[in-house]
Every structure is written in C-alpha cells, then in structure tokens.
N, C-alpha and C. Protein backbone atom coordinates (compact mmCIF):
# COMPACT_ATOMS: atom_id res chain seq x y z
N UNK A 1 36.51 15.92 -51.62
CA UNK A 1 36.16 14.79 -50.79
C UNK A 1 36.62 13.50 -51.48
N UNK A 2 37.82 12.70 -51.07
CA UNK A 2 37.45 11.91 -51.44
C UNK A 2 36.77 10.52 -51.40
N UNK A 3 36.02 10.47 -50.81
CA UNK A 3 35.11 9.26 -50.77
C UNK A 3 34.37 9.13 -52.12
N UNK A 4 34.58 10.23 -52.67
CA UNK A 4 33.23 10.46 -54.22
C UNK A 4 34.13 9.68 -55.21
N UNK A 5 35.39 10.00 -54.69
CA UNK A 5 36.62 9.34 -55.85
C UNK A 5 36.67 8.08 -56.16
N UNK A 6 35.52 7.26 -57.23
CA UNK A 6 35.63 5.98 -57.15
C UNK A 6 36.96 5.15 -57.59
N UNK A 7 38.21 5.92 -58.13
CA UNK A 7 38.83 5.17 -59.15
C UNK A 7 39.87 4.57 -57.62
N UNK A 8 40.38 4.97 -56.44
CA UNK A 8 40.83 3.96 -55.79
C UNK A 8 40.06 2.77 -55.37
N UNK A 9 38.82 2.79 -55.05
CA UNK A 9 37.87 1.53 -54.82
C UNK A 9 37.23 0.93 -56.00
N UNK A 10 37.40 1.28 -57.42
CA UNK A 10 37.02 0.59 -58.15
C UNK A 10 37.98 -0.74 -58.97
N UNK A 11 38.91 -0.68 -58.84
CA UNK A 11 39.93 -1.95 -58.80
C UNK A 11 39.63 -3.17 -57.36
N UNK A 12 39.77 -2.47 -56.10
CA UNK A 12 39.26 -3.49 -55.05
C UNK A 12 38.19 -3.93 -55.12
N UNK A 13 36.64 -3.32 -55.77
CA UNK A 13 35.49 -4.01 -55.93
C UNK A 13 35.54 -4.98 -56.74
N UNK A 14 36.23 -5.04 -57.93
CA UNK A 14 36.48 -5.68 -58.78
C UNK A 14 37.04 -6.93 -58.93
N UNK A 15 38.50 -6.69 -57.76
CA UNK A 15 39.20 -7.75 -57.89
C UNK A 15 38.00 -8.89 -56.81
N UNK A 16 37.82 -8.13 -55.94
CA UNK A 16 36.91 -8.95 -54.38
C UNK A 16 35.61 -9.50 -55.09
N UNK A 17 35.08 -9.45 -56.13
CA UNK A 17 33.93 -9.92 -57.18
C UNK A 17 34.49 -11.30 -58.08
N UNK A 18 35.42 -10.47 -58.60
CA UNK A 18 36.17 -11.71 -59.03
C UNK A 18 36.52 -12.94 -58.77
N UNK A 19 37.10 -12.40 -57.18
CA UNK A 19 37.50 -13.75 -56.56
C UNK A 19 36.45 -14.47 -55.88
N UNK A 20 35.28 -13.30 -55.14
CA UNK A 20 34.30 -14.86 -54.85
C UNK A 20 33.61 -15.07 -55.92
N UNK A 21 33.87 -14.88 -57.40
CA UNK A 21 32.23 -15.46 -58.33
C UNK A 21 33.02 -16.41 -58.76
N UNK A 22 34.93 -16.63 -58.90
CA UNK A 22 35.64 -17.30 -59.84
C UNK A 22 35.88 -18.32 -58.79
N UNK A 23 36.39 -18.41 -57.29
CA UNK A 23 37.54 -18.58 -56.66
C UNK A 23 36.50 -19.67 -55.83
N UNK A 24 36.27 -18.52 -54.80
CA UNK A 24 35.50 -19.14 -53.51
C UNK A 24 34.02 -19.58 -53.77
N UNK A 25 33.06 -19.34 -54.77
CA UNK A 25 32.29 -19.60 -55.39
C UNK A 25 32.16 -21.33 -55.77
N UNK A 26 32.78 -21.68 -56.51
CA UNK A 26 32.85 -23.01 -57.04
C UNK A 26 33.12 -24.17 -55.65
N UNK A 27 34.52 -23.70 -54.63
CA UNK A 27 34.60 -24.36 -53.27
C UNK A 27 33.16 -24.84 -52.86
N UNK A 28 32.36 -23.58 -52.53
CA UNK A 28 31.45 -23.08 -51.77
C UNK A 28 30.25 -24.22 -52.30
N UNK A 29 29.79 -24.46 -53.39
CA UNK A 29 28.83 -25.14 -54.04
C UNK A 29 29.33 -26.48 -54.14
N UNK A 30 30.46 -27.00 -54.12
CA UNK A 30 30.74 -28.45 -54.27
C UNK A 30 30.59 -28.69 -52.81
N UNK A 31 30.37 -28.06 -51.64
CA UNK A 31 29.76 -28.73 -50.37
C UNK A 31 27.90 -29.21 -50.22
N UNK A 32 27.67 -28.13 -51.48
CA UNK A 32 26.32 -28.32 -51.15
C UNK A 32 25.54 -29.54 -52.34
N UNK A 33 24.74 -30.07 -51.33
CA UNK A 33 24.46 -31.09 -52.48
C UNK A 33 22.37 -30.87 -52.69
N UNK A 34 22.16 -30.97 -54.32
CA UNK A 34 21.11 -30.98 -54.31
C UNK A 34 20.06 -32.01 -54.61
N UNK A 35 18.67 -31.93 -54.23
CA UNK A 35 18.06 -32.93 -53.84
C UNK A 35 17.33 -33.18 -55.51
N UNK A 36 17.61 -34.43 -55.87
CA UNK A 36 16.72 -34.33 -57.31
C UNK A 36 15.08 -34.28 -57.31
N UNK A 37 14.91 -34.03 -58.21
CA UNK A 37 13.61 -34.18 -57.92
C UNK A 37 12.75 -35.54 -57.59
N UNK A 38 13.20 -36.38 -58.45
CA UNK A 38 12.54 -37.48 -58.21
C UNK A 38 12.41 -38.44 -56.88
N UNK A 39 13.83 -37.82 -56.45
CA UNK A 39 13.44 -38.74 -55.22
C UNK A 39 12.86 -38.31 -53.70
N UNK A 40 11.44 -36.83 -54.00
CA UNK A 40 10.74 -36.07 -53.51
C UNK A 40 9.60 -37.04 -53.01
N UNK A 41 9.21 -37.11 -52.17
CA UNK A 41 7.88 -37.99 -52.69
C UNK A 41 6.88 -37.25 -52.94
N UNK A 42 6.17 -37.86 -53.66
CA UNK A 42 5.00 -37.38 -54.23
C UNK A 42 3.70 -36.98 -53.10
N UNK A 43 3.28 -36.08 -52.79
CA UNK A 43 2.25 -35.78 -52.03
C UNK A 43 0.60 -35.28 -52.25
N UNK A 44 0.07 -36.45 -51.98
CA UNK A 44 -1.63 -36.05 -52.59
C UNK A 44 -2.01 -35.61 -51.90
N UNK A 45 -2.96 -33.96 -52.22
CA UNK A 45 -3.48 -33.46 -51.20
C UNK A 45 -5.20 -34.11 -51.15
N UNK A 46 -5.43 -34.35 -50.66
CA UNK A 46 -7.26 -35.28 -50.41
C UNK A 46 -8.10 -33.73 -49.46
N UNK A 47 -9.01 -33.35 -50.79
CA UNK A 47 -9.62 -32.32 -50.35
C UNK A 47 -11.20 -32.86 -50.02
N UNK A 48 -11.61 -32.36 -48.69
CA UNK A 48 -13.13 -32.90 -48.46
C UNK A 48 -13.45 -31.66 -48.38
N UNK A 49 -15.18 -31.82 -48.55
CA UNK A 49 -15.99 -30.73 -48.96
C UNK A 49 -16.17 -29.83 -47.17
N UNK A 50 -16.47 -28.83 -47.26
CA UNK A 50 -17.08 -27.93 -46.57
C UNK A 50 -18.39 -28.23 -45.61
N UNK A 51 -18.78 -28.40 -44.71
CA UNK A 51 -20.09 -28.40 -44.23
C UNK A 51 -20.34 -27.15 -43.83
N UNK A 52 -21.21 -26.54 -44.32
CA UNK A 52 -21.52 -25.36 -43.84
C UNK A 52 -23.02 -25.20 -42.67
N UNK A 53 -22.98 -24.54 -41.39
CA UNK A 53 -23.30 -24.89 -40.93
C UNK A 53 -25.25 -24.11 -41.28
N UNK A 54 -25.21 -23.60 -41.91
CA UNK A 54 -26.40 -23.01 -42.15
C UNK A 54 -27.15 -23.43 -43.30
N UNK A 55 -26.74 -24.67 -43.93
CA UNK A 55 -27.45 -25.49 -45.34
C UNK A 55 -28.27 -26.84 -44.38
C-alpha cells in the first residue's frame, strides 16, 4: 500500500511548513496590528452587596 509510504510525502510536508512558518508567515502578521496594553482602558468593576430576601 502505498499510502503507508511516508518518504514521497515527507519532503512535500516539509517544504509546505517551511514556506508558511518562513515565507507567508511574516506577510501574514505585518497586516495585523496589536493593541498595546496601555491604551486599554482601565475598567472598575463596582461590586454591591446582595440583598437577600429572607434576612
């Protein structure tokens, strides 16, 4: 059988890894831009107590 035969598909996995971690990889991330932190705003959460209705 060969489908079990990895040594023809183990050069194409390889090279196709290569090229998106080396190639298309770096393209891919200079579109995306990230948000720093600081300019998040800060969010206070304001916790009030419970009324329970049986006290």
């Amino acid at each position: 059988m060969p489908q079990l035969n990895p040594h023809p598909w183990f050069y194409t996995i390889l090279m196709t890894w290569l090229t998106l971690s080396l190639i298309i990889q770096p393209k891919l991330s200079s579109f995306f831009t990230t948000n720093p932190i600081l300019n998040k705003p800060i969010m206070s959460t304001k916790t009030h107590s419970w009324t329970w209705p049986w006290t």
